[in-house]
N, C-alpha and C. Protein backbone atom coordinates (compact mmCIF):
# COMPACT_ATOMS: atom_id res chain seq x y z
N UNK A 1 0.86 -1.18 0.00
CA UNK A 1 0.00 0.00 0.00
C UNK A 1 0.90 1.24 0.00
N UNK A 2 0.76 2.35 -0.79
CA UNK A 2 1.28 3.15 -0.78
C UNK A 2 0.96 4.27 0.11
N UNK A 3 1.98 5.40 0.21
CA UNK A 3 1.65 6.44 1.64
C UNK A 3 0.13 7.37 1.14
N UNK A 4 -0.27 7.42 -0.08
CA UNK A 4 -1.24 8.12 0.14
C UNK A 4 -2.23 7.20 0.28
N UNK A 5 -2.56 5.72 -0.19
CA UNK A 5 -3.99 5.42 -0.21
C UNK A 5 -3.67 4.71 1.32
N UNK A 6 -2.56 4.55 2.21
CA UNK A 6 -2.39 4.31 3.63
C UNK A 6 -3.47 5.56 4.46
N UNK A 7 -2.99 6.54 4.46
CA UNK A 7 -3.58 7.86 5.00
C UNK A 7 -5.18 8.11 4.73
N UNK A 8 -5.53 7.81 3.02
CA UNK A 8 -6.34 8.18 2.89
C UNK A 8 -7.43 6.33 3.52
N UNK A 9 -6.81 6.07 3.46
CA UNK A 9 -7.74 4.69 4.31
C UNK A 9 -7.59 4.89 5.86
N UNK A 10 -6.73 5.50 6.62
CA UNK A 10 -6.48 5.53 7.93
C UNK A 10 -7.30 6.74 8.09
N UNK A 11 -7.79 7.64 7.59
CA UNK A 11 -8.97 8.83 7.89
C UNK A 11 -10.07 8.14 7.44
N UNK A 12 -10.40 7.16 6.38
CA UNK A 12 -11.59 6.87 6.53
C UNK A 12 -12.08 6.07 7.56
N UNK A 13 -11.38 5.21 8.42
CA UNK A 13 -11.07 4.21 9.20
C UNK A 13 -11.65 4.95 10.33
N UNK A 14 -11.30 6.25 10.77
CA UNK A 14 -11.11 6.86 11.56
C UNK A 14 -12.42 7.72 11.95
N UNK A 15 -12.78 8.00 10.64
CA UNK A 15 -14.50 8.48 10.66
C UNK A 15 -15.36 7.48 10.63
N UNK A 16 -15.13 6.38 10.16
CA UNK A 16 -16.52 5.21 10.75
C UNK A 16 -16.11 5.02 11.97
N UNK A 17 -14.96 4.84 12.45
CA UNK A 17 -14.85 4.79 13.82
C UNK A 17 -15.70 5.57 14.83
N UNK A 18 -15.38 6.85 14.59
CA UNK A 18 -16.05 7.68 15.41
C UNK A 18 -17.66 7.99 15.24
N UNK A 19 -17.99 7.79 13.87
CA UNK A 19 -19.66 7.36 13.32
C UNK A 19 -20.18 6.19 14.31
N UNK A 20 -19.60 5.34 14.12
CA UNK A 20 -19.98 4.03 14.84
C UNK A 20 -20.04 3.96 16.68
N UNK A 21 -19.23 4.95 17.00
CA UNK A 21 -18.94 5.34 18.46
C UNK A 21 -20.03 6.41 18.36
N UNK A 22 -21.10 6.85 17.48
CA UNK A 22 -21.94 8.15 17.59
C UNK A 22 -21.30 9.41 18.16
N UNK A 23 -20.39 9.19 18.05
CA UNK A 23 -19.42 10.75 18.35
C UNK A 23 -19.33 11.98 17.21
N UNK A 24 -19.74 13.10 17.25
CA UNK A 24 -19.33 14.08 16.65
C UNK A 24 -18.00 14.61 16.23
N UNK A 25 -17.88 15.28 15.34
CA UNK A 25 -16.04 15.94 14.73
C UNK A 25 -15.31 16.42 16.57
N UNK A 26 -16.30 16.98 16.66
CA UNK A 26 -16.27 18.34 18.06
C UNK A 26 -15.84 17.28 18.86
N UNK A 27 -17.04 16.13 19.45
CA UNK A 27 -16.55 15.53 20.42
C UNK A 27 -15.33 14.75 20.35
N UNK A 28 -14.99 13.90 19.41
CA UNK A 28 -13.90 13.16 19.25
C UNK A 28 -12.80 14.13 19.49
N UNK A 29 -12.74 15.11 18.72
CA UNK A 29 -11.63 16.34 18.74
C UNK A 29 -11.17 16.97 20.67
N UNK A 30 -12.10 17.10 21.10
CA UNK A 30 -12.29 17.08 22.35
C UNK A 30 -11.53 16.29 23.19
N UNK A 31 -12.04 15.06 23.32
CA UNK A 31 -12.19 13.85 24.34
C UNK A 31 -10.45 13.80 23.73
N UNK A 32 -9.99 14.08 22.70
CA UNK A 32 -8.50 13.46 22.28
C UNK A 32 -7.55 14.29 22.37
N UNK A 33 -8.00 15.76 22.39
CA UNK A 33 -7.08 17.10 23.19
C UNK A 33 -6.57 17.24 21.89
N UNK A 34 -7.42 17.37 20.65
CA UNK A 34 -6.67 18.05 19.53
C UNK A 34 -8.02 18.63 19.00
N UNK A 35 -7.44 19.62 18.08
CA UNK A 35 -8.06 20.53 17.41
C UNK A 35 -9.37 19.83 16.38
N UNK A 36 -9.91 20.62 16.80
CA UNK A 36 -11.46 19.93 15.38
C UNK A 36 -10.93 20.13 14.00
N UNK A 37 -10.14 21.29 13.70
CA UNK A 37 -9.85 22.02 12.15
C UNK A 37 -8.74 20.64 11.82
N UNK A 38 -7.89 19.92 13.03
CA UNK A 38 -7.06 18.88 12.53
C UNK A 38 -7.44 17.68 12.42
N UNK A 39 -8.65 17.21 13.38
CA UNK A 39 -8.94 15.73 13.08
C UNK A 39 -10.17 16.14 11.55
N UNK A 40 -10.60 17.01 11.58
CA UNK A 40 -11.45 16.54 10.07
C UNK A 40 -10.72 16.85 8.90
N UNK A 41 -9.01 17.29 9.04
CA UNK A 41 -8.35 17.18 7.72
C UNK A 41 -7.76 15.88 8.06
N UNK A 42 -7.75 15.53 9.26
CA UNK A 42 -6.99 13.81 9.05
C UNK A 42 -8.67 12.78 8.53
N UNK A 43 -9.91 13.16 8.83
CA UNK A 43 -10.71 12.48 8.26
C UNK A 43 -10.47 12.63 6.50
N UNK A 44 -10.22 13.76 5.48
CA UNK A 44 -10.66 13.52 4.77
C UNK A 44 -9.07 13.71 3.94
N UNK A 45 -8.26 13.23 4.70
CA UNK A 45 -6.59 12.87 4.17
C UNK A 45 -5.84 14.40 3.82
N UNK A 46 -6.28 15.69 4.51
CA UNK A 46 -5.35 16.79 4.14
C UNK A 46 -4.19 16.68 5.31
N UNK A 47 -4.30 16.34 6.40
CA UNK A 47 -3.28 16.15 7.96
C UNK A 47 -3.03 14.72 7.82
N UNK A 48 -1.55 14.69 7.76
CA UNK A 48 -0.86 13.28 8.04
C UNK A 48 -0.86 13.26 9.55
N UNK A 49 -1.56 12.11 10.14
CA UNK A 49 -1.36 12.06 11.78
C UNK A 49 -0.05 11.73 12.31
N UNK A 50 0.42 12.00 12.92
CA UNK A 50 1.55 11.33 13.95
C UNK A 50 1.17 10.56 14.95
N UNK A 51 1.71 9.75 15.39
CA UNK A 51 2.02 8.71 16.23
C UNK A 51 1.10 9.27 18.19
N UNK A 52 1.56 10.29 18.05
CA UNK A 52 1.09 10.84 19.54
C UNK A 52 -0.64 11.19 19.17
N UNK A 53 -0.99 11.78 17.78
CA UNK A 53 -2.38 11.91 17.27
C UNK A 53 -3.11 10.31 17.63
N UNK A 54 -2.43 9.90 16.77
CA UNK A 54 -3.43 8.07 17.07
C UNK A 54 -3.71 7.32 17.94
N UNK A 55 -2.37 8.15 18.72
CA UNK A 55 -2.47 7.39 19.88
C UNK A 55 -3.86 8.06 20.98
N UNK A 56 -3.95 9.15 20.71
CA UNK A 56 -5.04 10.20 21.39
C UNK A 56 -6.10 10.08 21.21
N UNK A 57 -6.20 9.52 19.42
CA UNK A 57 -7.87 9.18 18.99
C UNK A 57 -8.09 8.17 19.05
N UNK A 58 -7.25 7.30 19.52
CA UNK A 58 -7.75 5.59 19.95
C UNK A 58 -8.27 5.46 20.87
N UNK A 59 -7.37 6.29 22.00
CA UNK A 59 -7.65 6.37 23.63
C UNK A 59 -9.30 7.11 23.67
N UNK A 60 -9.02 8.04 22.92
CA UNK A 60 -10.42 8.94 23.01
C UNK A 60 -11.77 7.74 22.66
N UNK A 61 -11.90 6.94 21.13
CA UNK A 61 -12.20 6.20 21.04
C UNK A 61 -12.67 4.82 21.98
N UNK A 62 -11.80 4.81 22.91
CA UNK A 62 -11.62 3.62 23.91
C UNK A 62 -11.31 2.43 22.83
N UNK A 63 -10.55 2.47 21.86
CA UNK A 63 -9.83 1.31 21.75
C UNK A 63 -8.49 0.80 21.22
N UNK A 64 -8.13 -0.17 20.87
CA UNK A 64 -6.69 -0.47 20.85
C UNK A 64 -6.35 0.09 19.64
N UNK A 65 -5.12 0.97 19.53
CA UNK A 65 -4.48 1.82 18.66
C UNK A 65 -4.19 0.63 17.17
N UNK A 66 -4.32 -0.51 17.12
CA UNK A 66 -3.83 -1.47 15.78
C UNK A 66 -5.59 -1.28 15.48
N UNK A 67 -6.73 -1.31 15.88
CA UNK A 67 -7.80 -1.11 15.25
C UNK A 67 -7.90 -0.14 14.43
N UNK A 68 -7.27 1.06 14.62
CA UNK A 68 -7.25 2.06 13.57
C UNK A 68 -6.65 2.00 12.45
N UNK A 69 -6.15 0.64 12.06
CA UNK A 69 -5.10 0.40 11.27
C UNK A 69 -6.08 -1.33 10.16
N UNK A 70 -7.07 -1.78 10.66
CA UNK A 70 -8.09 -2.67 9.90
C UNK A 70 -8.86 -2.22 9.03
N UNK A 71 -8.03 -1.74 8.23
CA UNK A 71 -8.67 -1.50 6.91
C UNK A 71 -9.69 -2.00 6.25
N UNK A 72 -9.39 -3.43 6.76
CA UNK A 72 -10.62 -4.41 5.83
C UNK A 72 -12.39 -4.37 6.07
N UNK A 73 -12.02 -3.61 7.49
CA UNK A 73 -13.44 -3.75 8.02
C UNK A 73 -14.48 -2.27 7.95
């Protein structure tokens, strides 16, 4: 997989996630101590996340940081 369709699958990943958790842009952005203007450019692949980001929206999420990474599902 290459680095863009990685990213651009790890923001979509990331918005059913938080769809599926019934969480809002606001709340997820919130609960994970980052900016709303940055998690909805990592939803729609303009912000490459870092490592300390994923780790924030997993936790926020309540779940294990390699789930954000099951693409298949």
């Amino acid at each position: 997989m290459d680095e863009k369709l990685f990213y651009k699958s790890l923001g979509t990943r990331i918005k059913y996630l938080r769809e599926n958790a019934h969480l809002t842009q606001e709340k997820l952005a919130e609960n994970a101590g980052i900016s709303l203007d940055y998690l909805g450019k990592i939803e729609v692949n303009i912000s490459k996340p870092g490592l300390k980001a994923l780790i924030k929206i997993a936790n926020a999420l309540q779940i294990p940081i390699k789930s954000l990474f099951d693409f298949d599902k």
